[in-house]
C-alpha atoms as a PDB file:
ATOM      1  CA  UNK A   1      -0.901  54.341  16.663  1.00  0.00           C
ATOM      2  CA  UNK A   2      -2.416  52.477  19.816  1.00  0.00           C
ATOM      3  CA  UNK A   3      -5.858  52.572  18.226  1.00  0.00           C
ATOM      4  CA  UNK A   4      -4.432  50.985  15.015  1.00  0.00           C
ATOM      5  CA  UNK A   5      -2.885  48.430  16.933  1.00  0.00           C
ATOM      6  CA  UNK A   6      -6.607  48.057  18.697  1.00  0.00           C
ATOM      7  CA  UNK A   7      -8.456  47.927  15.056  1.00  0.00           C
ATOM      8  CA  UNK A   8      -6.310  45.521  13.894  1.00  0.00           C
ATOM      9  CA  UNK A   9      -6.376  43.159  16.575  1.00  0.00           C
ATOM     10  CA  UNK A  10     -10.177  43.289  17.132  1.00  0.00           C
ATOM     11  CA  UNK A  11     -10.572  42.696  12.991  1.00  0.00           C
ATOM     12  CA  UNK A  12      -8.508  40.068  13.426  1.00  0.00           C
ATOM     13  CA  UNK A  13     -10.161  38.467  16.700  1.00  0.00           C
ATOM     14  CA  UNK A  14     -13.451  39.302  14.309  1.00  0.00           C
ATOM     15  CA  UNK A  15     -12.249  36.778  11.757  1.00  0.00           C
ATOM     16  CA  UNK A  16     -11.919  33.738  14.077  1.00  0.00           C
ATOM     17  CA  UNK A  17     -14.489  31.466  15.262  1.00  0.00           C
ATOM     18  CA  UNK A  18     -13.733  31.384  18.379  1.00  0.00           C
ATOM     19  CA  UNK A  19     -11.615  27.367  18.247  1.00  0.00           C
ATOM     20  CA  UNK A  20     -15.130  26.597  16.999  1.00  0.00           C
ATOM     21  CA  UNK A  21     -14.275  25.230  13.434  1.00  0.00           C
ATOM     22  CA  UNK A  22     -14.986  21.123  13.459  1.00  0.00           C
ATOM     23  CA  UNK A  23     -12.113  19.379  11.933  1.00  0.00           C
ATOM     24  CA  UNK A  24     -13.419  17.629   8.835  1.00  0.00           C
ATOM     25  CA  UNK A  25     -10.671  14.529   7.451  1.00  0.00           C
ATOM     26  CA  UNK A  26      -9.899  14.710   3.867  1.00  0.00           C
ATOM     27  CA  UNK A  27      -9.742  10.634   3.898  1.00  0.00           C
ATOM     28  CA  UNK A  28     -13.699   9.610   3.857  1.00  0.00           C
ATOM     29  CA  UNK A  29     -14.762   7.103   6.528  1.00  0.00           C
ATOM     30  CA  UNK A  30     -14.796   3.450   4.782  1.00  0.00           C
ATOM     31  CA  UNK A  31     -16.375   0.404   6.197  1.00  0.00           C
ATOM     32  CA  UNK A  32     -13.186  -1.727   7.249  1.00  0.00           C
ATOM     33  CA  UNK A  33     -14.548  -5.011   5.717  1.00  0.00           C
ATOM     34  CA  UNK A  34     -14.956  -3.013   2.105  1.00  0.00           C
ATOM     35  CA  UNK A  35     -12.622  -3.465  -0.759  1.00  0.00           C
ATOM     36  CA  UNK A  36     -12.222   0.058  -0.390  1.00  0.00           C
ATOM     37  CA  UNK A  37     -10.498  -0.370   2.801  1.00  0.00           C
ATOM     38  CA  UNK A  38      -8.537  -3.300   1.642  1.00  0.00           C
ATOM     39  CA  UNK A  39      -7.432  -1.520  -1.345  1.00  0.00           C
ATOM     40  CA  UNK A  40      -6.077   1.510   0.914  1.00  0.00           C
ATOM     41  CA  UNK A  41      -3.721  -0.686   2.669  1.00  0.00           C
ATOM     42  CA  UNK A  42      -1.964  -1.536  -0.846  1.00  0.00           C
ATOM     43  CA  UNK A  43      -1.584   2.421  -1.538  1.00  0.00           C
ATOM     44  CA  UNK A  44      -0.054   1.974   2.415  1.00  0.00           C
ATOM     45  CA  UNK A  45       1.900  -0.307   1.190  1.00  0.00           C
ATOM     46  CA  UNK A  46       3.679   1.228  -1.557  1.00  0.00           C
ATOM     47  CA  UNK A  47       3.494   4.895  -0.193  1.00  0.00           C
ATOM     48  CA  UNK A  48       5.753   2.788   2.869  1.00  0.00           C
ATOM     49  CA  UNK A  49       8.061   1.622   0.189  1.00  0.00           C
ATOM     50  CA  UNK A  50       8.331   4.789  -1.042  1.00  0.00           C
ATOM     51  CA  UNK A  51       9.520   6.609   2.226  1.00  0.00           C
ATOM     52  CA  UNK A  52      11.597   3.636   2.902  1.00  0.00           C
ATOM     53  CA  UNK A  53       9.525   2.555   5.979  1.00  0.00           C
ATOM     54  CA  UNK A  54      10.470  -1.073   5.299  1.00  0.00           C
ATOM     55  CA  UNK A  55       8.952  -1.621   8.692  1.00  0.00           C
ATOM     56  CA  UNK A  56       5.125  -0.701   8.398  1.00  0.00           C
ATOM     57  CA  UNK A  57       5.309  -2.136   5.063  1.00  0.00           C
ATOM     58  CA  UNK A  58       6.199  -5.334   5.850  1.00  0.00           C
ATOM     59  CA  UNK A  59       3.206  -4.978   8.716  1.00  0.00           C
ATOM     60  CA  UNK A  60       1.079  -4.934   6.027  1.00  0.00           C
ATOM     61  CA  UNK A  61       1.963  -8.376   4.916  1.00  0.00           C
ATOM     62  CA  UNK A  62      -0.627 -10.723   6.299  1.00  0.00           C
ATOM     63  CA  UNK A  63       2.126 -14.490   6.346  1.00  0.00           C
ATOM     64  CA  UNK A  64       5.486 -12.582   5.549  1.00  0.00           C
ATOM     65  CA  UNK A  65       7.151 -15.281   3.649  1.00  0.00           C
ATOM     66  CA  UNK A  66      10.635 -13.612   4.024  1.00  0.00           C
ATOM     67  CA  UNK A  67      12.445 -11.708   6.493  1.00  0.00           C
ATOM     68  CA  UNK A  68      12.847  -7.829   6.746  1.00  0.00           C
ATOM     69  CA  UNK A  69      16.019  -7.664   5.922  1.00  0.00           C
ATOM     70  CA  UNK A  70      15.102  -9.010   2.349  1.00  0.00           C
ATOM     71  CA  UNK A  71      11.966  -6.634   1.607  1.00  0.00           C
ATOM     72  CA  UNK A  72      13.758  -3.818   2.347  1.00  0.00           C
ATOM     73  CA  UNK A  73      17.023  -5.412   0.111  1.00  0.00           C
ATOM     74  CA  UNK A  74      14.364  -5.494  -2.385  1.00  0.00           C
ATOM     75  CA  UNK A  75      13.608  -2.163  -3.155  1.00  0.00           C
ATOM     76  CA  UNK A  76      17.137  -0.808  -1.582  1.00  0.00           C
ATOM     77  CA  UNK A  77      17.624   0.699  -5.263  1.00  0.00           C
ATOM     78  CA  UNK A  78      14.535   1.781  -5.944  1.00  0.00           C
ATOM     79  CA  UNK A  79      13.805   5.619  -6.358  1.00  0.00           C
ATOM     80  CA  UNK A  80       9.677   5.301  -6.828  1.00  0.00           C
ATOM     81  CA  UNK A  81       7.014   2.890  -6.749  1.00  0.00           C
ATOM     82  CA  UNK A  82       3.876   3.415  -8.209  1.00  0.00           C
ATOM     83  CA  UNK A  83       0.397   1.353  -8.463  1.00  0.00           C
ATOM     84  CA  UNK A  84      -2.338   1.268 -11.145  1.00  0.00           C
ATOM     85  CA  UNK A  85      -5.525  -0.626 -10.569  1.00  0.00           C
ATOM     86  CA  UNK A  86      -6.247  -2.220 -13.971  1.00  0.00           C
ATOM     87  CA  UNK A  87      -9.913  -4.033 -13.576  1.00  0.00           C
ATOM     88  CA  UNK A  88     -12.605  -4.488 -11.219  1.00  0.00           C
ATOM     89  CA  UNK A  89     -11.708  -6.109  -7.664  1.00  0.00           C
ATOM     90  CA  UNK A  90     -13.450  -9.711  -6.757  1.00  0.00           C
ATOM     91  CA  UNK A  91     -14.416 -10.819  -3.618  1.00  0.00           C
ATOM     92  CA  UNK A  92     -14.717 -13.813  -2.061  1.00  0.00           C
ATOM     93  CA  UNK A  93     -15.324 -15.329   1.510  1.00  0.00           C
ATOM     94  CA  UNK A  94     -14.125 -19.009   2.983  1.00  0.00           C
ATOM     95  CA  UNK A  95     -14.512 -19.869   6.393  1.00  0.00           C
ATOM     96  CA  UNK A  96     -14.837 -16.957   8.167  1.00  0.00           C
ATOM     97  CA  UNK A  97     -12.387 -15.081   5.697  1.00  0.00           C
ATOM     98  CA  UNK A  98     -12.579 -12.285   3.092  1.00  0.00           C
ATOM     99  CA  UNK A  99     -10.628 -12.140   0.350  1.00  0.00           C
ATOM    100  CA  UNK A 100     -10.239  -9.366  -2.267  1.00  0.00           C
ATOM    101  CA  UNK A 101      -8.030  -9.921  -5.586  1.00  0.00           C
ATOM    102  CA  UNK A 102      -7.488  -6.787  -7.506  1.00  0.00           C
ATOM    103  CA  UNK A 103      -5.812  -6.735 -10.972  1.00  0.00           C
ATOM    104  CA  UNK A 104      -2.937  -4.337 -10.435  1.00  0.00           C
ATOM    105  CA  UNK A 105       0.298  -2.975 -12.757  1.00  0.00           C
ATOM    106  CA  UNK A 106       3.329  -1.729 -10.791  1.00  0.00           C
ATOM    107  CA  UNK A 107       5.740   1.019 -11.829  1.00  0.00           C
ATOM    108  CA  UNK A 108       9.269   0.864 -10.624  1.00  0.00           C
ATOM    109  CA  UNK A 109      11.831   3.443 -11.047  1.00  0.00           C
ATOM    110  CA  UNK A 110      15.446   2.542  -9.967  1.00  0.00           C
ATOM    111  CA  UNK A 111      17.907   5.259  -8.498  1.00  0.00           C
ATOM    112  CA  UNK A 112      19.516   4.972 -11.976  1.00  0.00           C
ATOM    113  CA  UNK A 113      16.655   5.990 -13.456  1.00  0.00           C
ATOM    114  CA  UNK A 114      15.377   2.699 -15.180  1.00  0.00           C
ATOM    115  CA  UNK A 115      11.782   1.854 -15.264  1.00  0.00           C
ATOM    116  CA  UNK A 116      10.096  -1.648 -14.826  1.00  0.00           C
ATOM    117  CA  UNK A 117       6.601  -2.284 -15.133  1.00  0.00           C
ATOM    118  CA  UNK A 118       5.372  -5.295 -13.348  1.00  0.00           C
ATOM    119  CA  UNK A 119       1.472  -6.377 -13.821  1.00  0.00           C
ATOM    120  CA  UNK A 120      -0.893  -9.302 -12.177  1.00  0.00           C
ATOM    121  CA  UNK A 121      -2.880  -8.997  -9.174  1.00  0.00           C
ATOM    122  CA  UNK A 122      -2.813  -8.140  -4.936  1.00  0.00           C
ATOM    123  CA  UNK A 123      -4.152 -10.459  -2.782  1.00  0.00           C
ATOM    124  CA  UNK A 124      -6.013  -9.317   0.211  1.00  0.00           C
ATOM    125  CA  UNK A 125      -7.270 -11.614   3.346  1.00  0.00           C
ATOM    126  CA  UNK A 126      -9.193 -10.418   6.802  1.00  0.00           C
ATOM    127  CA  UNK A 127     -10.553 -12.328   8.946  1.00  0.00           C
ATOM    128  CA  UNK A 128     -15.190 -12.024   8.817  1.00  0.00           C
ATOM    129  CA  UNK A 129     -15.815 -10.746  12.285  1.00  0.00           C
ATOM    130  CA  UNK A 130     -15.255 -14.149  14.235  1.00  0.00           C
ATOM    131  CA  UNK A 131     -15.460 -14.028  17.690  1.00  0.00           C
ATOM    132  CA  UNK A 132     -11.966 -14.416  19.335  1.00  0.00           C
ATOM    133  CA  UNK A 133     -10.563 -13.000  16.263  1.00  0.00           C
ATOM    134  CA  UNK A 134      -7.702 -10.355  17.045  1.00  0.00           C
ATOM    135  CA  UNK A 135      -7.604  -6.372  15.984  1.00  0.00           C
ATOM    136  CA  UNK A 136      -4.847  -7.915  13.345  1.00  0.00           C
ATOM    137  CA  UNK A 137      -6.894 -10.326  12.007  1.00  0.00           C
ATOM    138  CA  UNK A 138      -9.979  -8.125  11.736  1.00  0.00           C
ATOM    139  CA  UNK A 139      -8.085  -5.411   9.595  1.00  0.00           C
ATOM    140  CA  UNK A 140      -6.995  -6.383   5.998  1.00  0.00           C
ATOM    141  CA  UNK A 141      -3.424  -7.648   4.982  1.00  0.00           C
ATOM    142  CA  UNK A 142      -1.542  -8.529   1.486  1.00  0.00           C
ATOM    143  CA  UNK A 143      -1.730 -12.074   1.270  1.00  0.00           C
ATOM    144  CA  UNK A 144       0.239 -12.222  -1.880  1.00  0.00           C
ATOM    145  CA  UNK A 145       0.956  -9.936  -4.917  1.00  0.00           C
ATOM    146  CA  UNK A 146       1.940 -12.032  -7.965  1.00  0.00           C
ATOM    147  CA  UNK A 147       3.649  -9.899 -10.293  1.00  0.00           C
ATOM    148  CA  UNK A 148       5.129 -10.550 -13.809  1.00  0.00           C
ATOM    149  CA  UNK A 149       7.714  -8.275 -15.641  1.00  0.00           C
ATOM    150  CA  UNK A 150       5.988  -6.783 -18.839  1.00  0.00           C
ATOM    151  CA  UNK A 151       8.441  -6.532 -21.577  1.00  0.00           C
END
């Protein structure tokens, strides 16, 4: 029985590497400035909402132009929130600024089990690598998403 015990553990000590496996991230490394990066923090965004961490979602906001308290009223009834990107994302840069506007349509579905769709376009601002600039300012925020009910 003892040797079994011994076969078995040195097949299984066989099997391992040792602690020497290298850690590979499933998320691939973006550039931050890209519109690949700015488009992650809108999936942020709404996977927040979805968890009902009002709080990081609302630190995604570049200018919040209301409180909290009303973001997270917002989408108090809502059960799932999900984001479709509908055309090709255009970028622009002003003054030391990158923008990004991507075409979007939003899927709600309310605790009661409703569902509104909601379509337009996200708004995305960093600051361009200006000297002074903060971490904040270097990463990208939602500057605005103007959304319209679709009937």
């Amino acid at each position: 029985m003892r040797f079994l015990i011994i076969l078995l553990a040195a097949t299984l000590l066989s099997a391992c590497d040792g602690g020497q496996t290298e850690y590979k991230s499933k998320q691939p490394v973006v550039d931050p400035k890209s519109p690949e990066a700015a488009i992650s923090v809108l999936h942020q965004y709404f996977d927040a909402i979805n968890a009902q961490g009002f709080v990081t979602a609302y630190q995604l906001l570049d200018d919040p132009q209301e409180p909290l308290g009303s973001l997270a009223l917002r989408y108090d009834d809502t059960r799932h929130v999900e984001i479709t990107f509908t055309g090709k994302p255009k970028s622009e840069g002003a003054a030391g600024n990158l923008y990004l506007t991507v075409p979007i349509k939003v899927s709600t579905t309310l605790k009661d089990g409703s569902v509104h769709l909601a379509s337009g376009e996200a708004v995305l601002h960093r600051v361009n690598d200006v000297p002074g600039a903060s971490q904040k300012q270097l990463t990208w925020h939602i500057k605005k998403l103007q959304l319209a009910p679709q009937q």
